[in-house]
C-alpha atoms as a PDB file:
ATOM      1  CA  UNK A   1      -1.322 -10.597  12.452  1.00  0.00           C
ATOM      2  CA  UNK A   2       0.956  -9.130   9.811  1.00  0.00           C
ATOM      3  CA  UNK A   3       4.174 -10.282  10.041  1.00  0.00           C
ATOM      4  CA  UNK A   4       7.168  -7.477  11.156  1.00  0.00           C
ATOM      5  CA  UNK A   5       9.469  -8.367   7.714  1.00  0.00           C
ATOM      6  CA  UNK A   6       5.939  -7.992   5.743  1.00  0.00           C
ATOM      7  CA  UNK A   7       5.004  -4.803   7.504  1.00  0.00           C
ATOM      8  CA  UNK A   8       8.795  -3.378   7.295  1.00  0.00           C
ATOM      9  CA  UNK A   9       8.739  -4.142   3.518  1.00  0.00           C
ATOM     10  CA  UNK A  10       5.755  -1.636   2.847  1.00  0.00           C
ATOM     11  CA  UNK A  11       6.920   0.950   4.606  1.00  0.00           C
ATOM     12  CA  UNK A  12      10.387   3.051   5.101  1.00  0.00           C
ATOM     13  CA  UNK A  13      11.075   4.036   1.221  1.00  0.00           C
ATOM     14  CA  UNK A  14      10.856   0.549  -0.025  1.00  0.00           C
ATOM     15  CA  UNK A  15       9.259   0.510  -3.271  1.00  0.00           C
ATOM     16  CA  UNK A  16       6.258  -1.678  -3.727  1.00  0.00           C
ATOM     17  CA  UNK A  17       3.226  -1.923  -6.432  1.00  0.00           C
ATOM     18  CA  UNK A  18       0.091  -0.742  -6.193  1.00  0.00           C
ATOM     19  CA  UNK A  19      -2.748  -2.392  -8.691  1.00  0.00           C
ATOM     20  CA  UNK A  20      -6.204  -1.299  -8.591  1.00  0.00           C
ATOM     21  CA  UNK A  21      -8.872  -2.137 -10.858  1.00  0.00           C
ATOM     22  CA  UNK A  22     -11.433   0.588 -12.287  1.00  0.00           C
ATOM     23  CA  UNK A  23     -15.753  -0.090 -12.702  1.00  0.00           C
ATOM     24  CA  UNK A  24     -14.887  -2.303 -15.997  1.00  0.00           C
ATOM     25  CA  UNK A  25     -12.255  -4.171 -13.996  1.00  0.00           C
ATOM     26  CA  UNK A  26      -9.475  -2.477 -15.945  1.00  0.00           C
ATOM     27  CA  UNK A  27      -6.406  -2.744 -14.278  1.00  0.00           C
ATOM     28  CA  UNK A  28      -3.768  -0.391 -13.046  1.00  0.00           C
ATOM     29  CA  UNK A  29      -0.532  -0.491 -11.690  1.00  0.00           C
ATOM     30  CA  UNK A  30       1.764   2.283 -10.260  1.00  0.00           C
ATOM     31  CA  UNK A  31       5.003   2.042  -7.779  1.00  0.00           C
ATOM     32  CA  UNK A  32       4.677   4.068  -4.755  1.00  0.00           C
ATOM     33  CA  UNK A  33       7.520   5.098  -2.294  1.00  0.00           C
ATOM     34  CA  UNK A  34       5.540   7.036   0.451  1.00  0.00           C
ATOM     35  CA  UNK A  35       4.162   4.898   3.207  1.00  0.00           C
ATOM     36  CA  UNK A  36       3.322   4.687   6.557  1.00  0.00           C
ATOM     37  CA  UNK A  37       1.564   1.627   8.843  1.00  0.00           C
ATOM     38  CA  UNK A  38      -1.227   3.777  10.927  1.00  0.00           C
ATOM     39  CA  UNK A  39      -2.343   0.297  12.952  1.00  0.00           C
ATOM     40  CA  UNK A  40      -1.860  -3.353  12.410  1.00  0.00           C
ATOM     41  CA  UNK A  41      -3.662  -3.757   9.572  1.00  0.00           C
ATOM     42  CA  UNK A  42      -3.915   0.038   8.031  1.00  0.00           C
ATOM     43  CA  UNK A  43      -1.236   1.158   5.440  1.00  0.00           C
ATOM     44  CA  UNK A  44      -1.365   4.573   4.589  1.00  0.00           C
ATOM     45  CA  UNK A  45      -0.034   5.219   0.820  1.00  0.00           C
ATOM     46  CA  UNK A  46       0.685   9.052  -0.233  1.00  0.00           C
ATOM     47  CA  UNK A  47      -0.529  10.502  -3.169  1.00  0.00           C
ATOM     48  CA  UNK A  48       1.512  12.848  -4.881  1.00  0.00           C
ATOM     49  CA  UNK A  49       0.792  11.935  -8.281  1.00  0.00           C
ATOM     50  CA  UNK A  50      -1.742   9.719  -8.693  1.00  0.00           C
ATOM     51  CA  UNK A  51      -4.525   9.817 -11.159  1.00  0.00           C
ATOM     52  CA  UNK A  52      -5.839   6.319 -12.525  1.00  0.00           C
ATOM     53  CA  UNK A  53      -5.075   5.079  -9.047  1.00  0.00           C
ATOM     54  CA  UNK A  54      -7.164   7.564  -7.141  1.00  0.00           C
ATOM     55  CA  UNK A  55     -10.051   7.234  -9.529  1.00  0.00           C
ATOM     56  CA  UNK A  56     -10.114   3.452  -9.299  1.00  0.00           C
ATOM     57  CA  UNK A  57      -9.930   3.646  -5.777  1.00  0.00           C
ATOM     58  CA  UNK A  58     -12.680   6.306  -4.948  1.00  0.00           C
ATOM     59  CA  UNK A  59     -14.916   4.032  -7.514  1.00  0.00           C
ATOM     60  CA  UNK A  60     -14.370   0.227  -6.308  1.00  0.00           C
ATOM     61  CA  UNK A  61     -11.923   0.723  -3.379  1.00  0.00           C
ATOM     62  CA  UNK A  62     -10.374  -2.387  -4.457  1.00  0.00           C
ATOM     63  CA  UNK A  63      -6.225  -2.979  -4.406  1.00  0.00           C
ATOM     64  CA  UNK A  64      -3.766  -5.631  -4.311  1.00  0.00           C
ATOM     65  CA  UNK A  65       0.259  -4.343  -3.441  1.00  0.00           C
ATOM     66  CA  UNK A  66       2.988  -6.263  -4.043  1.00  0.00           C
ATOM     67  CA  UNK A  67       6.985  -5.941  -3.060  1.00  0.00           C
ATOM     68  CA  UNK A  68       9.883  -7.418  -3.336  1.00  0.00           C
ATOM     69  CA  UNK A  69      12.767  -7.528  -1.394  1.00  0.00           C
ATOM     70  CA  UNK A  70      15.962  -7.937  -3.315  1.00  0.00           C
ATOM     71  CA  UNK A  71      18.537  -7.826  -0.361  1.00  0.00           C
ATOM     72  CA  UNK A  72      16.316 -10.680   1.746  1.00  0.00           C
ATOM     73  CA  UNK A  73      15.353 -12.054  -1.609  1.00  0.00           C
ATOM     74  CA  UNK A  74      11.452 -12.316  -0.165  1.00  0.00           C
ATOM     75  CA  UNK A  75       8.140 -10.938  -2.007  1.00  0.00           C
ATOM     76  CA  UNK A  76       4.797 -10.519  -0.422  1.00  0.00           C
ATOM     77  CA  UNK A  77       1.298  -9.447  -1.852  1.00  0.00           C
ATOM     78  CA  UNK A  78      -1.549  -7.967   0.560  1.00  0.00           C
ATOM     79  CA  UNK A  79      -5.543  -7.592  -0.594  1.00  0.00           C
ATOM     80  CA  UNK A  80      -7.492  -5.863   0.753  1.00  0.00           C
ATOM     81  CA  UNK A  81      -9.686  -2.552   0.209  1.00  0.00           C
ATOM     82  CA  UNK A  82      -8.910   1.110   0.075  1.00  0.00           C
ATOM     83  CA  UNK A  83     -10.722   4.544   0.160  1.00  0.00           C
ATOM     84  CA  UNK A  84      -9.245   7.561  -0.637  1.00  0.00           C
ATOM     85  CA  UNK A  85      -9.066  10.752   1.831  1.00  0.00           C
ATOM     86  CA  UNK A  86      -7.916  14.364   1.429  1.00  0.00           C
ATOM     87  CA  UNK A  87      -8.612  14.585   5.351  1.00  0.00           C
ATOM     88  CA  UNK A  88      -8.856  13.217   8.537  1.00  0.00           C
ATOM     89  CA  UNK A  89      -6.411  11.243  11.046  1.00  0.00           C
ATOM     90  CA  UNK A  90      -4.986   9.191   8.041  1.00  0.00           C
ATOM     91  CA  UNK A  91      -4.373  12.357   6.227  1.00  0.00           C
ATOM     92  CA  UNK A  92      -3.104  13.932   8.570  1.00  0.00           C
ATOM     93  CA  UNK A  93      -0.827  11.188   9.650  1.00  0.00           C
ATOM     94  CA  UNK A  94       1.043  10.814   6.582  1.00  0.00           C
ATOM     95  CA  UNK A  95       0.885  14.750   5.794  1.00  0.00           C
ATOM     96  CA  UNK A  96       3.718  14.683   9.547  1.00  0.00           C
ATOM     97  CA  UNK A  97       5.470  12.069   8.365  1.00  0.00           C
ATOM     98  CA  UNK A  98       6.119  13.147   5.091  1.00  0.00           C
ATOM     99  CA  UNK A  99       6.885  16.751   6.444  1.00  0.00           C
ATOM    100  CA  UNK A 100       9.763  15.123   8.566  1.00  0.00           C
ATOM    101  CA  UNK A 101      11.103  13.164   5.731  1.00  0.00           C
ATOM    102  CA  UNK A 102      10.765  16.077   2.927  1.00  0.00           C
ATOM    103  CA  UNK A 103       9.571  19.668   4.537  1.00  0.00           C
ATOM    104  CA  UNK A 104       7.415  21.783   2.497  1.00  0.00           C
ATOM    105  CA  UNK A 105       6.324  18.950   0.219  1.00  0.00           C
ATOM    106  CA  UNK A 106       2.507  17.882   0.282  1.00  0.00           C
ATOM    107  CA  UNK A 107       0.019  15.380  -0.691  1.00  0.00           C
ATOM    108  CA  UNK A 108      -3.188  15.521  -2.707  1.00  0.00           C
ATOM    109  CA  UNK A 109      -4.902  13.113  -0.418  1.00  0.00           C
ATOM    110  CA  UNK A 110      -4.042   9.089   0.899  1.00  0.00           C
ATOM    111  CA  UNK A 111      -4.766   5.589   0.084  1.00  0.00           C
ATOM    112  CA  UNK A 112      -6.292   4.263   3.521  1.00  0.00           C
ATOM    113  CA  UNK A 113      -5.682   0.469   2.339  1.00  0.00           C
ATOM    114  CA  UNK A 114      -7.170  -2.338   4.847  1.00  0.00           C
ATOM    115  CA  UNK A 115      -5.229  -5.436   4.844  1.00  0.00           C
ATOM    116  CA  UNK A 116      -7.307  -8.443   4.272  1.00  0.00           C
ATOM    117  CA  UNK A 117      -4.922 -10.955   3.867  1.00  0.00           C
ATOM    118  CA  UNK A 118      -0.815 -11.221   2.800  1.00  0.00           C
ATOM    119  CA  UNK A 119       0.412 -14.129   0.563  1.00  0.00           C
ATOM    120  CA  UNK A 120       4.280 -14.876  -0.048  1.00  0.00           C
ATOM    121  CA  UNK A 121       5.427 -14.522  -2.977  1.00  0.00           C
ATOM    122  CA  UNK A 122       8.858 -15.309  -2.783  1.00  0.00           C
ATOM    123  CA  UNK A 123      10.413 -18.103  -4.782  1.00  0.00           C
ATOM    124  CA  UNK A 124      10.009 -21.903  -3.909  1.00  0.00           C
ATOM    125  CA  UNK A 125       7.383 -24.145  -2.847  1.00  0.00           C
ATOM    126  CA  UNK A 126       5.573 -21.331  -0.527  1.00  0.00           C
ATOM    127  CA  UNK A 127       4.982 -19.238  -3.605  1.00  0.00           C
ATOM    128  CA  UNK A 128       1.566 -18.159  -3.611  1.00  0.00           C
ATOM    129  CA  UNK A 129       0.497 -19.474   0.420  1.00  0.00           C
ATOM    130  CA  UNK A 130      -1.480 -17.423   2.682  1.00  0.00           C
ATOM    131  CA  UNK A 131       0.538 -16.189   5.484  1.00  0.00           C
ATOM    132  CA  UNK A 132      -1.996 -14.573   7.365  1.00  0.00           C
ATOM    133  CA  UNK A 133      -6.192 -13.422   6.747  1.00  0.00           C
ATOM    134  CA  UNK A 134      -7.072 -10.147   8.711  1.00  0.00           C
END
């Protein structure tokens, strides 16, 4: 189970960092805003202007986000996989949500990321320990 200060960390307007990794294993990172938890384990990240990110998700699905808490002074890092959808309940999940929070703005599609596991990455000893595998 994720914890609540991981989950509230990644969603609500914080800003966090989203790295994917293209065929070649070519890195990318981008910070996102727009976010929404659709279940326990399902993040749902809104594309407004992705490019490199949505390619290197539709071809390996695989991402890593990372945030930081200034104000608690905790980080966190989840793995896990991610397809990309211009449809569906996902879609149309984050399309409400981001209707209440800015009306008449859209996305392109979502990031449907599956957590796999959350590390902390907050300063100290604990740096770098798995806090929970999904």
């Amino acid at each position: 189970m994720i914890p609540h200060d991981v989950k509230a960390l990644f969603a609500g307007g914080n800003l966090f960092w989203l790295a994917t990794a293209d065929a070649d294993g070519v890195p990318n990172v981008a910070p996102m805003l727009q976010a929404w938890w659709a279940d326990e384990k399902t993040l749902l990240v809104g594309d407004m202007f992705m490019k490199t990110t949505r390619a290197n998700v539709q071809a390996t699905g695989k991402v890593c986000l990372s945030a930081y808490d200034e104000a608690g002074d905790k980080a966190y890092k989840l793995v896990g996989t991610a397809s990309y959808e211009t449809d569906g309940a996902g879609y149309d999940t984050a399309q409400a949500a981001l209707a209440k929070k800015k009306p008449g703005k859209t996305f392109k599609g979502v990031v449907v990321f599956t957590v796999k596991a959350v590390y902390d990455q907050t300063r100290g000893p604990d740096a770098g320990a798995l806090i929970a595998r999904l």
